[in-house]
C-alpha atoms as a PDB file:
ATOM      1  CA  UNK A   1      80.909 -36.285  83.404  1.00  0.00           C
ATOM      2  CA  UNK A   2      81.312 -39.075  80.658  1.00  0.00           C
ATOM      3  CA  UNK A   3      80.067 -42.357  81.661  1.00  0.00           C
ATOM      4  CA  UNK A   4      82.198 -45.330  80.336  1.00  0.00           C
ATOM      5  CA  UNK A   5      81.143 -48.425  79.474  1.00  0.00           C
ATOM      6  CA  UNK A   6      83.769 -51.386  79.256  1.00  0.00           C
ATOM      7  CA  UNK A   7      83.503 -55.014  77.768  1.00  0.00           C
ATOM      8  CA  UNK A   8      86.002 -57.743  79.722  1.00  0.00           C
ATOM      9  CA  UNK A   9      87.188 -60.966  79.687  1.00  0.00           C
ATOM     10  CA  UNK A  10      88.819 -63.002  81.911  1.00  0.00           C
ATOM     11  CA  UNK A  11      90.599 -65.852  83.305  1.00  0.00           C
ATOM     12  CA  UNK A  12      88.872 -65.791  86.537  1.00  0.00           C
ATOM     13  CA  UNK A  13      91.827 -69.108  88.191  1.00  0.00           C
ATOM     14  CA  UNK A  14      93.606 -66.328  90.039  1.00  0.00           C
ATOM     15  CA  UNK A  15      91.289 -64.165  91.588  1.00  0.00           C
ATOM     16  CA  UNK A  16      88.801 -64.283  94.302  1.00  0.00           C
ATOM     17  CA  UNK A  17      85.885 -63.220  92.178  1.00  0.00           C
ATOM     18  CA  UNK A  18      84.391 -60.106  90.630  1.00  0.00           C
ATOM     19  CA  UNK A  19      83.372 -58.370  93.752  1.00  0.00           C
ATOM     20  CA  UNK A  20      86.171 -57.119  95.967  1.00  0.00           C
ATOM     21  CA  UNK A  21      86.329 -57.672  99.265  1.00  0.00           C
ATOM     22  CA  UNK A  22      85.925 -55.904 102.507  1.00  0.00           C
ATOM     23  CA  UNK A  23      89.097 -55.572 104.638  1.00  0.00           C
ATOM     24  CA  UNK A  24      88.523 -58.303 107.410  1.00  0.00           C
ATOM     25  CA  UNK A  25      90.372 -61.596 108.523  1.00  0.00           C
ATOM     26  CA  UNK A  26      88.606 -63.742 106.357  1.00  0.00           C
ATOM     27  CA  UNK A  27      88.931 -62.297 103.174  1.00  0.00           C
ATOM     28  CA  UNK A  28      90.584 -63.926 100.386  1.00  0.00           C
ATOM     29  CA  UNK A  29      94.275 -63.494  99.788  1.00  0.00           C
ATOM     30  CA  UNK A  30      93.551 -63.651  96.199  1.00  0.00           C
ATOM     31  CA  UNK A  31      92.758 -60.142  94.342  1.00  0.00           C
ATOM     32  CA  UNK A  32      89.484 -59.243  92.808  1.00  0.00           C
ATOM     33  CA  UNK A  33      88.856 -58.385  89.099  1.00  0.00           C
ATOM     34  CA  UNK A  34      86.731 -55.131  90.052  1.00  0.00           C
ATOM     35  CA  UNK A  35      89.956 -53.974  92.399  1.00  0.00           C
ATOM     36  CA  UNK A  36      92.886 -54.903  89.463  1.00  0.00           C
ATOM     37  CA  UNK A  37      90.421 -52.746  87.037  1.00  0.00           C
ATOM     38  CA  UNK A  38      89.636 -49.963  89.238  1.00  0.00           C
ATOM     39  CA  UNK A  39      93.880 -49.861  89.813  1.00  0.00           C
ATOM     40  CA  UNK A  40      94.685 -49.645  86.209  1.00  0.00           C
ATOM     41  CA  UNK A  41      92.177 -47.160  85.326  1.00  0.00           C
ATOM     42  CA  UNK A  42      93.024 -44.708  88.065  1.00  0.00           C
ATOM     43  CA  UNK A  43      96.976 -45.093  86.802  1.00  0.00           C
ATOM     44  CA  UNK A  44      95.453 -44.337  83.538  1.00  0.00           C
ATOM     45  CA  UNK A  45      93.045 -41.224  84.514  1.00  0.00           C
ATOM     46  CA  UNK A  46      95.064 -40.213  87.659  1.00  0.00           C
ATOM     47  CA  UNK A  47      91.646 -40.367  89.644  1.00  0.00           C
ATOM     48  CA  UNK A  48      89.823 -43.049  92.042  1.00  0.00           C
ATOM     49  CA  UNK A  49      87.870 -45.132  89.899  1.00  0.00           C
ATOM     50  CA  UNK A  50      85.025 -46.776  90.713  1.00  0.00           C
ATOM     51  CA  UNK A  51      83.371 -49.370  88.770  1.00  0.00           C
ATOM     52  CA  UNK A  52      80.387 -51.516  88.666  1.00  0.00           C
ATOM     53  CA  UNK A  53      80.197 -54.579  86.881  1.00  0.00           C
ATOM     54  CA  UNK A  54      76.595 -56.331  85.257  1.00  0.00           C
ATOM     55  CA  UNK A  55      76.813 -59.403  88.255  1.00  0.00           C
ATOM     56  CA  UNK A  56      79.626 -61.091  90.575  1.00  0.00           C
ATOM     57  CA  UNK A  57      81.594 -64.298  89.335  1.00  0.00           C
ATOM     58  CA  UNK A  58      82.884 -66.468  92.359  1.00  0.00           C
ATOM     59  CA  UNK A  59      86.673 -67.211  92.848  1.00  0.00           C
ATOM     60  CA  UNK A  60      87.898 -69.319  89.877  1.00  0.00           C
ATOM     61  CA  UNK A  61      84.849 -68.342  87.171  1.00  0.00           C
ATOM     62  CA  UNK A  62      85.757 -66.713  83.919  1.00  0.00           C
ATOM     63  CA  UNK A  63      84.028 -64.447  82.186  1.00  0.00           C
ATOM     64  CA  UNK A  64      84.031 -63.885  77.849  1.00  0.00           C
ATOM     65  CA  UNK A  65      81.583 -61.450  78.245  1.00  0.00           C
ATOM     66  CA  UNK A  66      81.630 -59.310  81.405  1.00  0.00           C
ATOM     67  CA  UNK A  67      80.403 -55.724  81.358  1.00  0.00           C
ATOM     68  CA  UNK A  68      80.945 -52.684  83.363  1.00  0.00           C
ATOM     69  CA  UNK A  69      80.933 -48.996  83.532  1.00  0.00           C
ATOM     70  CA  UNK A  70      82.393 -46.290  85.668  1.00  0.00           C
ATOM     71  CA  UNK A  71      81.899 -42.294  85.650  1.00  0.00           C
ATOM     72  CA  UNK A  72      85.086 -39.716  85.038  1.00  0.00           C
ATOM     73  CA  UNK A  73      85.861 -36.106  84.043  1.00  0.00           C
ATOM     74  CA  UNK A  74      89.431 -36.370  82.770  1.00  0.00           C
ATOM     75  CA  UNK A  75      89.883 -36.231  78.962  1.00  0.00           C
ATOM     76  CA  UNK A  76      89.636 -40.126  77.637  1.00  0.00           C
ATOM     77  CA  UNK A  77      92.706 -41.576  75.931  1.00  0.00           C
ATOM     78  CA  UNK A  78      92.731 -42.321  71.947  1.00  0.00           C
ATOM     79  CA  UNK A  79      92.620 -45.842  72.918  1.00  0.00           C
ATOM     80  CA  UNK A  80      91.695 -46.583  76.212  1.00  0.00           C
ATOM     81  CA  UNK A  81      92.077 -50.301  76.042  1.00  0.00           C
ATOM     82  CA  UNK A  82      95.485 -50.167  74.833  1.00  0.00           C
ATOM     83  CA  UNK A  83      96.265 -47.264  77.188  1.00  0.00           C
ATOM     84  CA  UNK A  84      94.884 -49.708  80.404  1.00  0.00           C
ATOM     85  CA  UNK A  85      96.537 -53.143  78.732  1.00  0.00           C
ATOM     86  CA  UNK A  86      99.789 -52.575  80.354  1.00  0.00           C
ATOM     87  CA  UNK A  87      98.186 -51.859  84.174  1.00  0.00           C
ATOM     88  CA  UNK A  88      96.418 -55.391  83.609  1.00  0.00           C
ATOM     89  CA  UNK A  89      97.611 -58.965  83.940  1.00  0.00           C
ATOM     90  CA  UNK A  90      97.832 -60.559  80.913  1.00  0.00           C
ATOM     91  CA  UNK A  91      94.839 -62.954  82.195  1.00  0.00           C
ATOM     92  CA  UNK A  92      92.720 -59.604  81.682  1.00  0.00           C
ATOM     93  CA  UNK A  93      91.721 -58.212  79.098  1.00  0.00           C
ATOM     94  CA  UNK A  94      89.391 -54.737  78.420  1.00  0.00           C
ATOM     95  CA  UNK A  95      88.424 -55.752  74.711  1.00  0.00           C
ATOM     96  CA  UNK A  96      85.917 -52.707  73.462  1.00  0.00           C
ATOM     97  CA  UNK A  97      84.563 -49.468  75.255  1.00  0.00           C
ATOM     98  CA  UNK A  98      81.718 -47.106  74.572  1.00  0.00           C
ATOM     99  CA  UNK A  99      80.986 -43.993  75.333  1.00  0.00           C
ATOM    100  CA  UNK A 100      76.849 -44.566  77.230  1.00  0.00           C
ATOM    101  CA  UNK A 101      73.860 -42.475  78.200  1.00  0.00           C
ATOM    102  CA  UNK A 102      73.724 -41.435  81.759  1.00  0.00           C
ATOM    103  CA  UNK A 103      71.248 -43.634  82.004  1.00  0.00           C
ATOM    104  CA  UNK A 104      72.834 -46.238  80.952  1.00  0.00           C
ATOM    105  CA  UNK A 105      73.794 -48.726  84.369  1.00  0.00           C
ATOM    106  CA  UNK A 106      75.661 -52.006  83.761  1.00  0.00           C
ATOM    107  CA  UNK A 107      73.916 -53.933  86.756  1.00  0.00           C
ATOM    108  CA  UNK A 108      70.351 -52.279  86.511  1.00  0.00           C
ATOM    109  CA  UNK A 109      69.942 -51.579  82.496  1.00  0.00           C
ATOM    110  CA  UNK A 110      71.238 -55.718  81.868  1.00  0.00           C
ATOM    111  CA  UNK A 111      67.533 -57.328  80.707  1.00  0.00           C
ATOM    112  CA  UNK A 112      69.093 -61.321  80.895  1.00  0.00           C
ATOM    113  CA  UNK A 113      72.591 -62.897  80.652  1.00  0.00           C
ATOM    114  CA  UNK A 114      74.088 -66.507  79.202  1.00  0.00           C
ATOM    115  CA  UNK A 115      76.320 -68.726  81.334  1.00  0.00           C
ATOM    116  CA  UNK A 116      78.029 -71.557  79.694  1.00  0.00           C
ATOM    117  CA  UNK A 117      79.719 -74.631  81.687  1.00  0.00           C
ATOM    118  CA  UNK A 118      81.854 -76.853  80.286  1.00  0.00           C
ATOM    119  CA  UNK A 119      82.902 -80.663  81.029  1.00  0.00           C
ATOM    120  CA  UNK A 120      85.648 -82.165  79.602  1.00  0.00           C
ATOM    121  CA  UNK A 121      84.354 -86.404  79.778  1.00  0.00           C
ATOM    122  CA  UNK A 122      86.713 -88.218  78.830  1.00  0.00           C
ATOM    123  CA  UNK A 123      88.375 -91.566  80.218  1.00  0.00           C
ATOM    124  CA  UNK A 124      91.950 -89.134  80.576  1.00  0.00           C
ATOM    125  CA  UNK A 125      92.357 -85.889  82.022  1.00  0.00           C
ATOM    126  CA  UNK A 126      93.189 -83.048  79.864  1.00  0.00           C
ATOM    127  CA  UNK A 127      96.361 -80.793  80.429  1.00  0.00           C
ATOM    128  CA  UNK A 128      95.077 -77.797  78.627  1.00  0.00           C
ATOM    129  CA  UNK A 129      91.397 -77.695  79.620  1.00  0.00           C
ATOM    130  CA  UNK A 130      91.632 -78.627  83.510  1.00  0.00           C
ATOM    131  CA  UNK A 131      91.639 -74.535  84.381  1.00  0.00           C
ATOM    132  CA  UNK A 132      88.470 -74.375  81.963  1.00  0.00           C
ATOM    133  CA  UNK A 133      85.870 -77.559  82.732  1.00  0.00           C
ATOM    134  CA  UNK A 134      85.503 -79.821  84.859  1.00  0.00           C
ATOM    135  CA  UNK A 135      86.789 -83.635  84.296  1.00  0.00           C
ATOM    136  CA  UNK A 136      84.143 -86.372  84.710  1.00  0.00           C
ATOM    137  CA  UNK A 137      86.138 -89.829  84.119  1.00  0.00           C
ATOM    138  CA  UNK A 138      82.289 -91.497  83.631  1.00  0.00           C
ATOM    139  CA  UNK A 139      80.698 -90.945  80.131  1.00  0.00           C
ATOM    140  CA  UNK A 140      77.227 -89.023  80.317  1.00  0.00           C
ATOM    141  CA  UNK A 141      73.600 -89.148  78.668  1.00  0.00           C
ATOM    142  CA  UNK A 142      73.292 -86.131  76.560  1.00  0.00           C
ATOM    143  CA  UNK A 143      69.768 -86.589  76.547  1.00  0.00           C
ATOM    144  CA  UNK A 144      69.612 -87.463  80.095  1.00  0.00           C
ATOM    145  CA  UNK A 145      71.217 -83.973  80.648  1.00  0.00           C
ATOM    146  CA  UNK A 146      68.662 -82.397  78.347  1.00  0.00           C
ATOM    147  CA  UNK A 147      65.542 -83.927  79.477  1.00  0.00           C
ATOM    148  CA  UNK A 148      66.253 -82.743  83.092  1.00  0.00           C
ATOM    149  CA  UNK A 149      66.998 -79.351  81.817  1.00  0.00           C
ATOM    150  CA  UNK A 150      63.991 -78.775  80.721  1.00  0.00           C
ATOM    151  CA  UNK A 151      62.545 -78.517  83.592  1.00  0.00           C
ATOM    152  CA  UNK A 152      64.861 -75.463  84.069  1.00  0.00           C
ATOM    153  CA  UNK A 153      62.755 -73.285  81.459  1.00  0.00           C
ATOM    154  CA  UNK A 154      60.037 -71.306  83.447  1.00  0.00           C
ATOM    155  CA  UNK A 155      59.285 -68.329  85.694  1.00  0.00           C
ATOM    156  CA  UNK A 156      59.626 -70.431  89.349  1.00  0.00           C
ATOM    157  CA  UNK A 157      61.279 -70.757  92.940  1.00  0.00           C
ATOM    158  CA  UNK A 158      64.915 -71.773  92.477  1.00  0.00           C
ATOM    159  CA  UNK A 159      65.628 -71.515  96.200  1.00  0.00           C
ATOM    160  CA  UNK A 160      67.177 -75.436  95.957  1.00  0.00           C
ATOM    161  CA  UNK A 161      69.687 -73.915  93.777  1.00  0.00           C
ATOM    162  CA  UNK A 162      70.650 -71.229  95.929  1.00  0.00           C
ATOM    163  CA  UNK A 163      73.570 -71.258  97.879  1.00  0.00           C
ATOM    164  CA  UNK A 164      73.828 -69.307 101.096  1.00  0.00           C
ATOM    165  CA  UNK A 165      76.013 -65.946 101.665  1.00  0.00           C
ATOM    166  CA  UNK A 166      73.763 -63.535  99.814  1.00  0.00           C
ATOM    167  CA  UNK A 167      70.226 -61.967 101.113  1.00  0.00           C
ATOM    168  CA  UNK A 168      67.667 -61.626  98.482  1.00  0.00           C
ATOM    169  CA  UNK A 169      64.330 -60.329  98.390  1.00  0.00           C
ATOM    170  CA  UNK A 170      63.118 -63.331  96.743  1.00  0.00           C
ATOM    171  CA  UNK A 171      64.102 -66.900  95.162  1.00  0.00           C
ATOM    172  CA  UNK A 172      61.897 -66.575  92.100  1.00  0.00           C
ATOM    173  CA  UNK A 173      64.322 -66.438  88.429  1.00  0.00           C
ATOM    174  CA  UNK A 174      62.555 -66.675  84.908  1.00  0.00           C
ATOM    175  CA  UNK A 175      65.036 -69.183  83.080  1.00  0.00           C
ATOM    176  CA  UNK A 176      64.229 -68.528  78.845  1.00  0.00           C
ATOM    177  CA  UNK A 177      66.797 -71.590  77.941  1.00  0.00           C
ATOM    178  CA  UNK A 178      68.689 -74.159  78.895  1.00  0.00           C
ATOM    179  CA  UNK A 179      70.372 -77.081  76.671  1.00  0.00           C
ATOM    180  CA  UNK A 180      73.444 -79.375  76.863  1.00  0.00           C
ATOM    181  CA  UNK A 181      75.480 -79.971  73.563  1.00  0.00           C
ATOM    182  CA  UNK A 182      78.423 -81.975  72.241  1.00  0.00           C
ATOM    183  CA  UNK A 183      81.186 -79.971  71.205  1.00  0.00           C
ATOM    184  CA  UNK A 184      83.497 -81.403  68.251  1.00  0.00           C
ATOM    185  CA  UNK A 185      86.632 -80.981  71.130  1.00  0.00           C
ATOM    186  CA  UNK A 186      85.360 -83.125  73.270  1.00  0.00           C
ATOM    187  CA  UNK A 187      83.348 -80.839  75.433  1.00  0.00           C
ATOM    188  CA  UNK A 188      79.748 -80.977  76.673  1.00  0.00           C
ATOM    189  CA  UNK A 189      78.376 -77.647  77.329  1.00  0.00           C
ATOM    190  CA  UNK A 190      75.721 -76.428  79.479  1.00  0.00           C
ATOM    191  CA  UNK A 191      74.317 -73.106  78.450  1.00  0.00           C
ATOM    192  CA  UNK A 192      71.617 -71.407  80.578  1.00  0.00           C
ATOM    193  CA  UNK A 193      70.034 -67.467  79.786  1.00  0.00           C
ATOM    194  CA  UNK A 194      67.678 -66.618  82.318  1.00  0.00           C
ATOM    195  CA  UNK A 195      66.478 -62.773  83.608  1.00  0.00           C
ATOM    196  CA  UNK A 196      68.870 -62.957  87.088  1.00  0.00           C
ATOM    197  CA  UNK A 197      70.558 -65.782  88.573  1.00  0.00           C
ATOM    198  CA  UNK A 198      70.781 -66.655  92.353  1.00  0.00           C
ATOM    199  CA  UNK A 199      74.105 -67.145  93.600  1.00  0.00           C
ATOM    200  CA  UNK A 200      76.006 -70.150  92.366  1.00  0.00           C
ATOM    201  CA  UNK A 201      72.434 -71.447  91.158  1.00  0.00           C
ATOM    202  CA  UNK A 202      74.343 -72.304  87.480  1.00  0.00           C
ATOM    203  CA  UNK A 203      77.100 -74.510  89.318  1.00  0.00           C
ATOM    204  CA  UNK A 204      74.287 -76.144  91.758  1.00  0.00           C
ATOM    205  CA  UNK A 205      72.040 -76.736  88.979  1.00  0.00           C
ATOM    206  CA  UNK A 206      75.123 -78.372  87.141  1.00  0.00           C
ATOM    207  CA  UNK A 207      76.104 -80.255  90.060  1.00  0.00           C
ATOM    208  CA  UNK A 208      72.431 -81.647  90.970  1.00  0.00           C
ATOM    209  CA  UNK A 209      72.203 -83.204  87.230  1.00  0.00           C
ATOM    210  CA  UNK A 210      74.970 -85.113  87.353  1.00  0.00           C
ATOM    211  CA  UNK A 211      74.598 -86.237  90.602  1.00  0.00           C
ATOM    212  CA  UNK A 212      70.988 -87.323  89.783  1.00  0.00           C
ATOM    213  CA  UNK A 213      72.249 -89.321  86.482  1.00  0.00           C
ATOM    214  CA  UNK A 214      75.010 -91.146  88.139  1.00  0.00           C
ATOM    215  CA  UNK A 215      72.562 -92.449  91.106  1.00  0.00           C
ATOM    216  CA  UNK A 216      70.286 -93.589  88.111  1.00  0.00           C
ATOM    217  CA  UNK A 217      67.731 -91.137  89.284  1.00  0.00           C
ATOM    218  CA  UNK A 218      64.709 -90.172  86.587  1.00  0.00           C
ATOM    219  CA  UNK A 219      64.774 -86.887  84.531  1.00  0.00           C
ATOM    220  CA  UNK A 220      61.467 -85.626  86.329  1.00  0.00           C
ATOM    221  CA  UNK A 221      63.905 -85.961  89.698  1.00  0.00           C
ATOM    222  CA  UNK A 222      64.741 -82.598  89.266  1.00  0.00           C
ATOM    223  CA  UNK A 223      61.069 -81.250  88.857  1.00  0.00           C
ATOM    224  CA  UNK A 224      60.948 -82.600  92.210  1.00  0.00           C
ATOM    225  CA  UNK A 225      64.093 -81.166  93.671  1.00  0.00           C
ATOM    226  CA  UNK A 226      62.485 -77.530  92.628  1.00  0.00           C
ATOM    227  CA  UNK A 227      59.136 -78.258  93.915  1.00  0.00           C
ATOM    228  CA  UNK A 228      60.935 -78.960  97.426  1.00  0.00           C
ATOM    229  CA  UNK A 229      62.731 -75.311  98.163  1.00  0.00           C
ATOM    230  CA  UNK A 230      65.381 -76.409  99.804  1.00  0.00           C
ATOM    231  CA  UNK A 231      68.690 -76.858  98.939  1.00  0.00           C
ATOM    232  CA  UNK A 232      69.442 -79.856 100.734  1.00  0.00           C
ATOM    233  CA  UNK A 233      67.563 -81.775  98.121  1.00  0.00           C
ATOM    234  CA  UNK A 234      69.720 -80.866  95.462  1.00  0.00           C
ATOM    235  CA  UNK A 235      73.063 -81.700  94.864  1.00  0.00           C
ATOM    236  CA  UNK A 236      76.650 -80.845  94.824  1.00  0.00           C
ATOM    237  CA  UNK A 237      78.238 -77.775  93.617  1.00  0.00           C
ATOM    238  CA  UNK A 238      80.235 -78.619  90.341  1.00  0.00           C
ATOM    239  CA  UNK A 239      83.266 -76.630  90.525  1.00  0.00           C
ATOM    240  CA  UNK A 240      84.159 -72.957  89.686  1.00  0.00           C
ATOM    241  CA  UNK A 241      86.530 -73.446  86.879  1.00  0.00           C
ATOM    242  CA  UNK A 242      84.137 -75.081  84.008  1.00  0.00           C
ATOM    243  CA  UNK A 243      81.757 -72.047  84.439  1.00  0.00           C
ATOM    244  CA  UNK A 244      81.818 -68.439  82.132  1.00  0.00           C
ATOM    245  CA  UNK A 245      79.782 -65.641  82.493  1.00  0.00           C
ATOM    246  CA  UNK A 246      79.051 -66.141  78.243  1.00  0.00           C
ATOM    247  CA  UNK A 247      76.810 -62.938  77.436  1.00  0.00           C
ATOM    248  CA  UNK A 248      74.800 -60.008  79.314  1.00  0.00           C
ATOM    249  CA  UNK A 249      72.018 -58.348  77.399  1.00  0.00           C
ATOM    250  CA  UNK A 250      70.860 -54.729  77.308  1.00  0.00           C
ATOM    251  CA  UNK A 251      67.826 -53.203  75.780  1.00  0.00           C
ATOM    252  CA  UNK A 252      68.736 -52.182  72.236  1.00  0.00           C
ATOM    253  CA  UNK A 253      67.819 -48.618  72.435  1.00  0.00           C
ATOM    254  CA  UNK A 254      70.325 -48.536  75.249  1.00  0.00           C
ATOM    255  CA  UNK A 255      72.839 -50.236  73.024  1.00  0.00           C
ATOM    256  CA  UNK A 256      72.228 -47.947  69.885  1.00  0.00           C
ATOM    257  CA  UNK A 257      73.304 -45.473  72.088  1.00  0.00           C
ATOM    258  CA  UNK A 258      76.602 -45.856  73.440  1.00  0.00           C
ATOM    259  CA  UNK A 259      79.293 -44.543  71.494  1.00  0.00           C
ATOM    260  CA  UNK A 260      82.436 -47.388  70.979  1.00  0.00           C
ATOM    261  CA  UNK A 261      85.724 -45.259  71.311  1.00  0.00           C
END
């Protein structure tokens, strides 16, 4: 039994998420990524795939970096992300794979991850970015942005930043960075690396900053916001589409031994 382990990308605009869904009346129209990847590798192995992916994305995120693995008997293609390219939408994308230890478990080996969020702030809209940030007409205080952020970087209760839907053991994340930059294109970006992230905590964390800057709140506001525990103190949710899963780390003795095929 070979394990596999897969590194994907994706434009996340058409899909309901990651995760797919269970069959009931509310479930989303929209297809998952985990479902159109299990399809086109059991077309390619003539098996049931199953796979299991290092954490969800919600409907609309992207992902650079996303990493998964599955388990299979059959003989593996010469190239198995040509040989699944044609069973995939062209919006994704299986870009390396590795042969991994047994014990080697995308959601359970993965030590930290990066998430990046982007905002396109400019007076205009853009044509070619509006599936990949999120447009904010008003300009914004880098160093507003940053100085609030900082307050980000600590082992503490994010439970304000945690929207409802999944059950948790607990609300405590250990965030290791989190800065705001100004990209030559026009883009500010918001990159976060923490140990686990709640769900939609990045977007809610996103949202609450620029809510606090454009009521002309302090920095230290959001020092206060985690202090309270509840998410009614925070703010909005910025939107899906500015938001990509960026990186997921594994240990490195792990990583020295998966074979790339």
């Amino acid at each position: 039994m070979a394990k596999i382990k897969l590194l994907i990308t994706y434009d996340g605009t058409d899909f309901c998420g990651w995760q797919k869904q269970k069959d009931h009346k509310h479930a989303s129209e929209l297809p998952s990524i985990q479902e159109t990847i299990e399809k086109a590798l059991t077309r390619v192995f003539n098996e049931p795939i199953a796979l299991s992916g290092s954490g969800r994305t919600d409907t609309g995120v992207h992902a650079l970096a996303q990493v998964a693995h599955f388990s299979t008997e059959r003989p593996l293609p010469k190239d198995l992300c040509w040989a699944v390219r044609g069973h995939l939408p062209p919006s994704v994308v299986v870009k390396a794979a590795w042969e991994a230890p047994q014990e080697f478990h995308a959601t359970l080996s993965a030590t930290h991850k990066t998430y990046r969020y982007q905002i396109w702030n400019r007076p205009r809209a853009s044509a070619l970015l509006h599936r990949y940030s999120w447009w904010i007409r008003k300009p914004l205080d880098l160093d507003f942005l940053n100085q609030s952020a900082q307050f980000l970087v600590k082992n503490q209760d994010f439970k304000s930043f945690q929207s409802t839907g999944t059950e948790v053991k607990t609300t405590v994340r250990e965030v290791l960075s989190a800065q705001w930059t100004q990209k030559k294109n026009g883009i500010l970006e918001f990159e976060i690396t923490g140990r686990g992230f709640l769900k939609q905590m990045v977007r809610n964390i996103v949202g609450t900053q620029i809510d606090l800057y454009t009521r002309g709140e302090q920095p230290a506001k959001m020092l206060e916001i985690l202090e309270a525990k509840d998410r009614r103190k925070a703010g909005t949710t910025a939107p899906p589409q500015g938001l990509f899963m960026y990186r997921v780390y594994y240990p490195e003795e792990l990583d020295n031994k998966c074979r790339r095929i």
